[in-house]
C-alpha atoms as a PDB file:
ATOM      1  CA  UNK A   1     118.961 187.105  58.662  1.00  0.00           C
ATOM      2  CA  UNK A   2     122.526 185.175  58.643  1.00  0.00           C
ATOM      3  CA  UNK A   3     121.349 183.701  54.878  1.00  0.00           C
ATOM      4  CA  UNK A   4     120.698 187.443  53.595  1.00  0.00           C
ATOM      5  CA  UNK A   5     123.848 188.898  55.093  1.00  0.00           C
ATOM      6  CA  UNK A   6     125.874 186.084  53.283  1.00  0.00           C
ATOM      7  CA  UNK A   7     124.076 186.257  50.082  1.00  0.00           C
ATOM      8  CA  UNK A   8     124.648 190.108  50.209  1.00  0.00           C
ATOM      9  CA  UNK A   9     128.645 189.116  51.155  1.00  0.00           C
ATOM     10  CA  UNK A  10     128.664 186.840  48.159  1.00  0.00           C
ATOM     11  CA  UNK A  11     127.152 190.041  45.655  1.00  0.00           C
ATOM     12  CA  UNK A  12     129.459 192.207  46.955  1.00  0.00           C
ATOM     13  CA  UNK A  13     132.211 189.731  47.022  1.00  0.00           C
ATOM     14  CA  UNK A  14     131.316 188.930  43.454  1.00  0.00           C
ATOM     15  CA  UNK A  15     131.178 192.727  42.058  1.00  0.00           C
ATOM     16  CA  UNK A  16     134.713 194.155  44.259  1.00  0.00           C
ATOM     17  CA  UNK A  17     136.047 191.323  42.401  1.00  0.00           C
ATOM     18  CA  UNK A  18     135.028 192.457  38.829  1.00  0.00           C
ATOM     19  CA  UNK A  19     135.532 195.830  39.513  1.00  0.00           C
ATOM     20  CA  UNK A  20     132.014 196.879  39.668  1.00  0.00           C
ATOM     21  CA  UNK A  21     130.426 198.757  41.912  1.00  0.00           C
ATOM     22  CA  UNK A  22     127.430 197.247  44.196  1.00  0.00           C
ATOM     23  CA  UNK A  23     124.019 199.875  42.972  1.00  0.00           C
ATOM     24  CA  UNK A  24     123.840 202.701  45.453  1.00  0.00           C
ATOM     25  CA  UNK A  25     120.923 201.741  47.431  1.00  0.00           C
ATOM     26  CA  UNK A  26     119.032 204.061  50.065  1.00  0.00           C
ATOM     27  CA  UNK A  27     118.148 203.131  53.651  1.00  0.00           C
ATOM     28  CA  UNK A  28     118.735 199.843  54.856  1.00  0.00           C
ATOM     29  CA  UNK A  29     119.861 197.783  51.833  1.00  0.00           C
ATOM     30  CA  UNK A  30     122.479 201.166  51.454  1.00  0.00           C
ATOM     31  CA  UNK A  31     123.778 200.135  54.984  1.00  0.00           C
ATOM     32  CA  UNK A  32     123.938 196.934  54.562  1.00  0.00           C
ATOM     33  CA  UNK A  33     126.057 196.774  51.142  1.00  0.00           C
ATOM     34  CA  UNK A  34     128.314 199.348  52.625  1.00  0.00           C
ATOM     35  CA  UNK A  35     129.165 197.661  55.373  1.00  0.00           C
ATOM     36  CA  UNK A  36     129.546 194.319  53.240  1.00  0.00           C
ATOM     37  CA  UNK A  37     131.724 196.093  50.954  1.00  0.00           C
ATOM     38  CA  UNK A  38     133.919 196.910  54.343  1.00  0.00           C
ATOM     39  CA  UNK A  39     133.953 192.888  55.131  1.00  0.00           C
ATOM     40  CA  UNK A  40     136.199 191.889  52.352  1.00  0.00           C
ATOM     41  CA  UNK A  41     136.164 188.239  52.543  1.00  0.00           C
ATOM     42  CA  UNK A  42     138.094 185.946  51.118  1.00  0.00           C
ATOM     43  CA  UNK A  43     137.600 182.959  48.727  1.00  0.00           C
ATOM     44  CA  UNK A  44     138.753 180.969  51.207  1.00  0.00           C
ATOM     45  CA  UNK A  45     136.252 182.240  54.144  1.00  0.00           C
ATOM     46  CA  UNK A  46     133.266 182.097  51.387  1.00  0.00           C
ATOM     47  CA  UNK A  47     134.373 178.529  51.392  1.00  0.00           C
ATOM     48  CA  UNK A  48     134.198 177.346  54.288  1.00  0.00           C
ATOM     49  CA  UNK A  49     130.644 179.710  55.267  1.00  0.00           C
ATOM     50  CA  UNK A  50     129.585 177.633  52.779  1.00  0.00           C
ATOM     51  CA  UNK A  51     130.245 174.353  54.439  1.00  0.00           C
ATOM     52  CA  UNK A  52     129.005 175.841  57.616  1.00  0.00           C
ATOM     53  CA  UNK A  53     125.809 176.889  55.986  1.00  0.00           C
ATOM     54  CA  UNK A  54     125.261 173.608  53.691  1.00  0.00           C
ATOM     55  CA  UNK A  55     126.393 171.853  57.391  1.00  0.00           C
ATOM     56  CA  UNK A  56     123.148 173.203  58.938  1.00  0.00           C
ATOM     57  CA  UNK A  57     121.094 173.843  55.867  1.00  0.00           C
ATOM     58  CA  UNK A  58     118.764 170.267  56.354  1.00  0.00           C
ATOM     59  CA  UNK A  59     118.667 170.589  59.949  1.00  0.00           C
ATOM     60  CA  UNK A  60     117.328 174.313  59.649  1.00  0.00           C
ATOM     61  CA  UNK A  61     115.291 172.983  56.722  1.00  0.00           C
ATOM     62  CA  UNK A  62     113.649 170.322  58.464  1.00  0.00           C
ATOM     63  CA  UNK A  63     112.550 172.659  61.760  1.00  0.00           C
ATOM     64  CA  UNK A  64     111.465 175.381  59.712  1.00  0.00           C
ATOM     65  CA  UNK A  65     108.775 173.259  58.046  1.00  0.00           C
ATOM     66  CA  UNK A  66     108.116 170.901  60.867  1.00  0.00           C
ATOM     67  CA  UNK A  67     107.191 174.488  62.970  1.00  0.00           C
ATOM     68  CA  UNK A  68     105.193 176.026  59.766  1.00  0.00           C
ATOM     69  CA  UNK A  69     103.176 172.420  59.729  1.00  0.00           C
ATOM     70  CA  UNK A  70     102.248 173.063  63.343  1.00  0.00           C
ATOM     71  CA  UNK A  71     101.519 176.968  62.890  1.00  0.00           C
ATOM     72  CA  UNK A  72      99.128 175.414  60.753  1.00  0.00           C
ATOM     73  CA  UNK A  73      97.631 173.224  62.784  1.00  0.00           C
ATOM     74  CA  UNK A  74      96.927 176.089  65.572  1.00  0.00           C
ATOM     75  CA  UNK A  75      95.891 178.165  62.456  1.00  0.00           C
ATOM     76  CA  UNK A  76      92.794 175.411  61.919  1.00  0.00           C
ATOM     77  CA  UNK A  77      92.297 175.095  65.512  1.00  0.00           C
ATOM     78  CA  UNK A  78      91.671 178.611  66.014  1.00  0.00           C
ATOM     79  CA  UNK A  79      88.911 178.643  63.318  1.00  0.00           C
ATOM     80  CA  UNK A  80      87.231 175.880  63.934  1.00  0.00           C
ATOM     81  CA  UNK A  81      83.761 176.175  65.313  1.00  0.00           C
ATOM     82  CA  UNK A  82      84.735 175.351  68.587  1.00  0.00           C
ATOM     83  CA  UNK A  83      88.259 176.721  70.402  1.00  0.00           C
ATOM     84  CA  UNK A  84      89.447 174.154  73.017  1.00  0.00           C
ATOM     85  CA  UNK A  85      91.502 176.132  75.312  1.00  0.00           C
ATOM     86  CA  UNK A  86      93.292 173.054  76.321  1.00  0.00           C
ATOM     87  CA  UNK A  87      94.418 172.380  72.764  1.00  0.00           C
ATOM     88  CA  UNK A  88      95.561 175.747  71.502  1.00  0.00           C
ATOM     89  CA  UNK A  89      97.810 176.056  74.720  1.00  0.00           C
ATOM     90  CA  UNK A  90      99.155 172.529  73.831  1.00  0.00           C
ATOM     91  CA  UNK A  91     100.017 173.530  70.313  1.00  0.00           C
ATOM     92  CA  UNK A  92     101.318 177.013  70.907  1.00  0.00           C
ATOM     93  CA  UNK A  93     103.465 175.115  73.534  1.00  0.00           C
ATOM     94  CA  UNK A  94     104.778 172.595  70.821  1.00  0.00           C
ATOM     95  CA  UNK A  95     105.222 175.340  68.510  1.00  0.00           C
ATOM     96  CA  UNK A  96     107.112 177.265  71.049  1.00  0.00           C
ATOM     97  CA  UNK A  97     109.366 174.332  71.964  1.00  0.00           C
ATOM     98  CA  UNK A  98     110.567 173.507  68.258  1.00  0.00           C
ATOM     99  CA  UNK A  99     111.160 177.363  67.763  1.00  0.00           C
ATOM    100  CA  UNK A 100     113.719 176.892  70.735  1.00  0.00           C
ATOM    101  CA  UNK A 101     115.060 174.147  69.482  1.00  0.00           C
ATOM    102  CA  UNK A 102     115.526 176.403  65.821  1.00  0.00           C
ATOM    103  CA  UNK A 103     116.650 179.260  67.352  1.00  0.00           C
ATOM    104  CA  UNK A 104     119.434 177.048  69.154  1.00  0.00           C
ATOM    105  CA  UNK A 105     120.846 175.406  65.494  1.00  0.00           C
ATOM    106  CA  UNK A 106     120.488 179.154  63.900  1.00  0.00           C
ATOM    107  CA  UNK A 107     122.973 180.414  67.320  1.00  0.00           C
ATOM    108  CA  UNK A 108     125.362 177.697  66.554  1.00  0.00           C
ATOM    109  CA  UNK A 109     125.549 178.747  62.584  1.00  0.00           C
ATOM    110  CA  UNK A 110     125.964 182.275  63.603  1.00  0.00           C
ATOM    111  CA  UNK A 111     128.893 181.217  66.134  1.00  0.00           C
ATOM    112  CA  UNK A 112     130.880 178.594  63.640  1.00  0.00           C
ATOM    113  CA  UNK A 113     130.523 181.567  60.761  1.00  0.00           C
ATOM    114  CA  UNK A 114     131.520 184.120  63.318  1.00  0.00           C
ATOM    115  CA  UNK A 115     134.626 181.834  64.099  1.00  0.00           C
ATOM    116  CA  UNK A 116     135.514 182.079  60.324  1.00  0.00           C
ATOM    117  CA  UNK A 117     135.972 186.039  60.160  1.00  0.00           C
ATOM    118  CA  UNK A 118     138.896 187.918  61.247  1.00  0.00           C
ATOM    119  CA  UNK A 119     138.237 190.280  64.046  1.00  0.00           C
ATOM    120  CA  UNK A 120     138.087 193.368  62.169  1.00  0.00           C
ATOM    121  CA  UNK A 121     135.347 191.435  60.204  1.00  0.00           C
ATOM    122  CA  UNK A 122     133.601 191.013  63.410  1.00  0.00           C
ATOM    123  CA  UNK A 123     133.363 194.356  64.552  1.00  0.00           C
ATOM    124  CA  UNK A 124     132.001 195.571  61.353  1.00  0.00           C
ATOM    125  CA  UNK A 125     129.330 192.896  61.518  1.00  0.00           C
ATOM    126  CA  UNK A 126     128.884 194.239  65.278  1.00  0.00           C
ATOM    127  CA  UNK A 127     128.073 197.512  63.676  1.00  0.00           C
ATOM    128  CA  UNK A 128     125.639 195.935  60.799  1.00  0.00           C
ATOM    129  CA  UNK A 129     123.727 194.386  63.509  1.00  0.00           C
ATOM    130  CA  UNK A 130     123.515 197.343  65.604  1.00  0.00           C
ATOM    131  CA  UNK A 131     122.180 199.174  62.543  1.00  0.00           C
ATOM    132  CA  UNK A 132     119.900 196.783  61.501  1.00  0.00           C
ATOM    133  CA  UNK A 133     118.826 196.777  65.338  1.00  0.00           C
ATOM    134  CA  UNK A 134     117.880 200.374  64.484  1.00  0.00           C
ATOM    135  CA  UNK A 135     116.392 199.945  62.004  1.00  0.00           C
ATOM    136  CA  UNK A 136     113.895 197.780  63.072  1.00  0.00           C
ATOM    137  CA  UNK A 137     113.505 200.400  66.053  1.00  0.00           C
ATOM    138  CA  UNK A 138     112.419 202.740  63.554  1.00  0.00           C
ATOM    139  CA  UNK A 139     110.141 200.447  61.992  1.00  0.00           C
ATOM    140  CA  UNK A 140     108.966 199.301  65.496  1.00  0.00           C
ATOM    141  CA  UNK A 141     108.073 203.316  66.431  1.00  0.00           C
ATOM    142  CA  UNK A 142     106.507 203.971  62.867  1.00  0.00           C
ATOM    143  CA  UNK A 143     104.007 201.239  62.966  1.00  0.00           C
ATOM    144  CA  UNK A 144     102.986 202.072  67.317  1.00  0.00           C
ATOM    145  CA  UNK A 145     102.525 205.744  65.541  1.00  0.00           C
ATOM    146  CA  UNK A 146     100.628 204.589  63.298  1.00  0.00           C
ATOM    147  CA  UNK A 147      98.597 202.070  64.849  1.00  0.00           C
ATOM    148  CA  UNK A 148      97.986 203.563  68.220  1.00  0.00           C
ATOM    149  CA  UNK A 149      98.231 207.396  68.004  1.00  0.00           C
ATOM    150  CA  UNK A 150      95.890 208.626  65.203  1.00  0.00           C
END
């Protein structure tokens, strides 16, 4: 989510800078450009999220696929002719561990680019992430309704 918020930042970043305004957008992407728009970041903070994110990039990189490779694995387990219990709980166990071990990395990008804003920045990302919390509330609710109540 940290890689779409900063690619939005760099958009919006790119357009207040020429003048143009970012397309008016409904729903989500709406919330999330205005709220961009509010960040105003500097060069210098694009910068250096840059050499935060291209810090962390090939670690991310390399967990991503090594957890995909062993989502795979379970995949073939699980429809193979025979299940072995055993196995399946190994691998969901592995998978479970490098996902930790992701999720940790993708916390310390979040902090070292949260370092980088000023604190006005950080409460408007505070409110982006409360909306996008929302959002995927709403989503959350729509898809119960529809799954479990018709």
């Amino acid at each position: 989510m940290l890689a779409i918020i900063l690619t939005f930042v760099g958009l919006v970043t790119a357009a207040s800078a020429q003048s143009i305004k970012p397309p008016v957008w409904k729903g989500l992407p709406g919330i999330v450009i205005s709220k961009l728009v509010e960040l105003g970041v500097t060069s210098e903070q694009k910068l250096q999220v840059k050499d935060v994110l291209q810090t962390y990039y090939p670690i991310l990189k390399v967990q991503r696929e090594a957890i995909e490779a062993e989502k795979d694995v379970l995949k073939e387990m699980l429809t193979a002719e025979f299940v072995d219990e055993y196995a399946v709980r190994s691998q969901a166990h592995a998978i479970a561990d490098l996902t930790v071990d992701h999720a940790l990395v993708r916390a310390e990008v979040r902090k070292n680019v949260l370092a980088i804003a000023t604190p006005d920045q950080q409460e408007i990302l505070g409110e982006l992430k409360q909306d996008l919390m929302a959002f995927r509330d709403q989503i959350r609710k729509r898809f119960d309704t529809w799954l479990y109540e018709r």
